[in-house]
C-alpha atoms as a PDB file:
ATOM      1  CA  UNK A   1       0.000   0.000   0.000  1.00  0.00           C
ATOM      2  CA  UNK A   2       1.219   3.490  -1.055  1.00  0.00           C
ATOM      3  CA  UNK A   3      -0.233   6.784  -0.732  1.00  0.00           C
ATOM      4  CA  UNK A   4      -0.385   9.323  -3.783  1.00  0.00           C
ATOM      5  CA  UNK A   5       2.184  11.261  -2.753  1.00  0.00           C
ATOM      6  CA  UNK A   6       4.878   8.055  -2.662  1.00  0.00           C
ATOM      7  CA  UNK A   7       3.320   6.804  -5.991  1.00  0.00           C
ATOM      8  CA  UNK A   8       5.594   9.588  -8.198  1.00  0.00           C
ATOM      9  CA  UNK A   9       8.727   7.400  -6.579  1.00  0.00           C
ATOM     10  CA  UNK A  10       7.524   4.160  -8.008  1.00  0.00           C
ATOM     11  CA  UNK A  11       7.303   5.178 -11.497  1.00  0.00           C
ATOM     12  CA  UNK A  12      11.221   6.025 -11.782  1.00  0.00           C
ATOM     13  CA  UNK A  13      12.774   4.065 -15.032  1.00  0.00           C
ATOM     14  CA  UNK A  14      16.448   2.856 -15.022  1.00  0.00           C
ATOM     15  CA  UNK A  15      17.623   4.872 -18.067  1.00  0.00           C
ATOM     16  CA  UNK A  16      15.234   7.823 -18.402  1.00  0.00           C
ATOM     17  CA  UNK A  17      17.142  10.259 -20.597  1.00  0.00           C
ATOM     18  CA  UNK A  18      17.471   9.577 -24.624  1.00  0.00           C
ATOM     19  CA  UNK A  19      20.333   8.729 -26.303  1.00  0.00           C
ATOM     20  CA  UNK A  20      20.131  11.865 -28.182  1.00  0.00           C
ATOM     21  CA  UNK A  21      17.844  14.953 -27.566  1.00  0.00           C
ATOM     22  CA  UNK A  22      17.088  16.649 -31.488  1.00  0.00           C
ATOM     23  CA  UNK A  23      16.063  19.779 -29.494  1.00  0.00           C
ATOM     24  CA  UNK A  24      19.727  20.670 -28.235  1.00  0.00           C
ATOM     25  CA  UNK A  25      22.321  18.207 -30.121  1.00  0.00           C
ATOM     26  CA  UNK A  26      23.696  19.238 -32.837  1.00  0.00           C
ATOM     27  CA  UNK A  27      23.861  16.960 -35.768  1.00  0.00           C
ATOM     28  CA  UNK A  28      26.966  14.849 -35.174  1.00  0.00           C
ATOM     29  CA  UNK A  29      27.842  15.621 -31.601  1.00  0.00           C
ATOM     30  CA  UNK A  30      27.302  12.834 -28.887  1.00  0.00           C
ATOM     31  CA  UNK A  31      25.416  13.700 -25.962  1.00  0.00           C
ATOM     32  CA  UNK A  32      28.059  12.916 -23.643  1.00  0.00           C
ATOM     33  CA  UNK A  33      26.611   9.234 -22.706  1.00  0.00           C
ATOM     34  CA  UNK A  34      29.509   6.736 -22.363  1.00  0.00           C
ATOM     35  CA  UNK A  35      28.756   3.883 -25.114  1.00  0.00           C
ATOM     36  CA  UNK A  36      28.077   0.490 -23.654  1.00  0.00           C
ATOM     37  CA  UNK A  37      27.452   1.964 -19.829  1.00  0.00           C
ATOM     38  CA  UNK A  38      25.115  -0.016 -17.631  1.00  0.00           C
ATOM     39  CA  UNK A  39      22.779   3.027 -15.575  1.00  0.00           C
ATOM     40  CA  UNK A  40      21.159   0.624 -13.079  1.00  0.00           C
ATOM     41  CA  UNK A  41      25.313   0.032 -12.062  1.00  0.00           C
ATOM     42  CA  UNK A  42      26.549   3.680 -12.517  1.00  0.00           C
ATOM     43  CA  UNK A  43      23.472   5.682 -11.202  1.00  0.00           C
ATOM     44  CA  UNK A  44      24.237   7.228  -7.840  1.00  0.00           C
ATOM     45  CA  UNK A  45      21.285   5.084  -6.412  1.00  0.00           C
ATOM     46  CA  UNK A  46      21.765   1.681  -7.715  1.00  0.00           C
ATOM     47  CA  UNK A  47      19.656  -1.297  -6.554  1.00  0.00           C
ATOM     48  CA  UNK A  48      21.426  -3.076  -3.914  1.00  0.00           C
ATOM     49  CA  UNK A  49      20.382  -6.603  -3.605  1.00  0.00           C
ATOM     50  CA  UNK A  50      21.496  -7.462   0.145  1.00  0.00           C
ATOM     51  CA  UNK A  51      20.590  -3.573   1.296  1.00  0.00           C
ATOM     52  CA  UNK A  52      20.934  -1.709   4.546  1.00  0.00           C
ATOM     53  CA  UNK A  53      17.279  -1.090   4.581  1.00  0.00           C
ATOM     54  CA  UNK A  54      15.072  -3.237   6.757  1.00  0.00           C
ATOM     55  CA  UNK A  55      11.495  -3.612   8.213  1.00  0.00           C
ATOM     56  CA  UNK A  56      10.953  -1.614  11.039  1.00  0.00           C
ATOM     57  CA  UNK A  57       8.456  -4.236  12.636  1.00  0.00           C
ATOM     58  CA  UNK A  58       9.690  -7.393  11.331  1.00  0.00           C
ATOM     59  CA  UNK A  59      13.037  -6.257  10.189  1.00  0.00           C
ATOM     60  CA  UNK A  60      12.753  -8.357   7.157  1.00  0.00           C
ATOM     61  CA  UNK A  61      14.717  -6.850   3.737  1.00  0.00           C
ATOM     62  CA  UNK A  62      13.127  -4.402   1.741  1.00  0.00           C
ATOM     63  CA  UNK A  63      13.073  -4.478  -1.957  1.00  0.00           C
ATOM     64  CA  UNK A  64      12.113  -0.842  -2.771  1.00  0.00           C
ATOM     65  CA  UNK A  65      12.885   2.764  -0.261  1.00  0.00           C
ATOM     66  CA  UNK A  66      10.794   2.898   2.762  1.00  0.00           C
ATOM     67  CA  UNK A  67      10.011   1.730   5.819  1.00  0.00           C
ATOM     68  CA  UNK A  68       7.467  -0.945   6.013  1.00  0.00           C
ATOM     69  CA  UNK A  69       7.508  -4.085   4.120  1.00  0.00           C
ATOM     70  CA  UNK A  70       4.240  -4.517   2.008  1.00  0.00           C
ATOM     71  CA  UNK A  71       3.005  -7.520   4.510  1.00  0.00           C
ATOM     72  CA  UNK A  72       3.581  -5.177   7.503  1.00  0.00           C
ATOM     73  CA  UNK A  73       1.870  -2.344   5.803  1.00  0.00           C
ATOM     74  CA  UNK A  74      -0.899  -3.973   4.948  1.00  0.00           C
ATOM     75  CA  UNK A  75      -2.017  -5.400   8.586  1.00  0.00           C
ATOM     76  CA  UNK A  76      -1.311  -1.861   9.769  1.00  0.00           C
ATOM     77  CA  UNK A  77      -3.121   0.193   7.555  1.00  0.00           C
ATOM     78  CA  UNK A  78      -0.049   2.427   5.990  1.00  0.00           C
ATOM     79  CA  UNK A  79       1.804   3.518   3.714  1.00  0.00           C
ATOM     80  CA  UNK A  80       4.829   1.422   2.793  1.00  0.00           C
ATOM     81  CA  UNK A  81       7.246   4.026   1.918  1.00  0.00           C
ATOM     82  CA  UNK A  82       6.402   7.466   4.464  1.00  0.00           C
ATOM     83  CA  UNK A  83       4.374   5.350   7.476  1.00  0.00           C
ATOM     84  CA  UNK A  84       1.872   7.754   7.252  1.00  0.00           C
ATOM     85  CA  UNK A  85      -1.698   6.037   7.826  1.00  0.00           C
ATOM     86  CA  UNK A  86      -4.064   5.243   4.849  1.00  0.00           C
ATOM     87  CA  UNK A  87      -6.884   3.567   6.519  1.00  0.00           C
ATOM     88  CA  UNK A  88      -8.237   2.603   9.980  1.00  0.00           C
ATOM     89  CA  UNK A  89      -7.984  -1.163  10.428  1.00  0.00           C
ATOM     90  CA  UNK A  90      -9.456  -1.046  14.101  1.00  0.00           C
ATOM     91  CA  UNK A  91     -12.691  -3.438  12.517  1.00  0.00           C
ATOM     92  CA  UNK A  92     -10.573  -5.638  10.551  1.00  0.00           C
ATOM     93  CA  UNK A  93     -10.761  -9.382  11.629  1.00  0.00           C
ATOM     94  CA  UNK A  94      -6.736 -10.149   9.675  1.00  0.00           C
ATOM     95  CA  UNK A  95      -4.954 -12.975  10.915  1.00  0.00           C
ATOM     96  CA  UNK A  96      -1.465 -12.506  12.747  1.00  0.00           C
ATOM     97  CA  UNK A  97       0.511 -14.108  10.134  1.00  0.00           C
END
């Protein structure tokens, strides 16, 4: 569960720029991309498989930024990503696993 305002953070693409932009390149200059670079390994914020971020309730690995994981998030009525709550879950018969 994520709230509208954390939704703009899903939708971020690996390589989002072009390889070459017609509005500002001139014809036969590069755009200053290295040929044959990998962006999900050079980006500043590359995916880290065995990551420092955790759970705060069940401290189990997280696979995207926040701080809930989408199980613990769910029961609690949150959002995964800012904690802030999204729906009251005071009537809701939800098992505890």
């Amino acid at each position: 569960m994520v709230c509208q305002a954390c939704e703009k953070k899903l939708q971020k693409v690996a390589c989002p720029e072009k390889w070459r932009d017609s509005k500002t390149d001139k014809q036969g200059e590069s755009s200053g991309r290295k040929v044959n670079e990998n962006k999900l390994l050079s980006g500043a914020k590359r995916y880290q498989p065995y990551g420092q971020k955790k759970c705060k309730t069940c401290k189990q690995n997280l696979h995207q930024d926040g701080l809930y994981c989408q199980s613990c998030a769910y029961v609690k009525g949150l959002c995964s990503m800012c904690g802030k709550q999204l729906m009251d879950v005071s009537k809701y018969k939800q098992s505890t696993s």
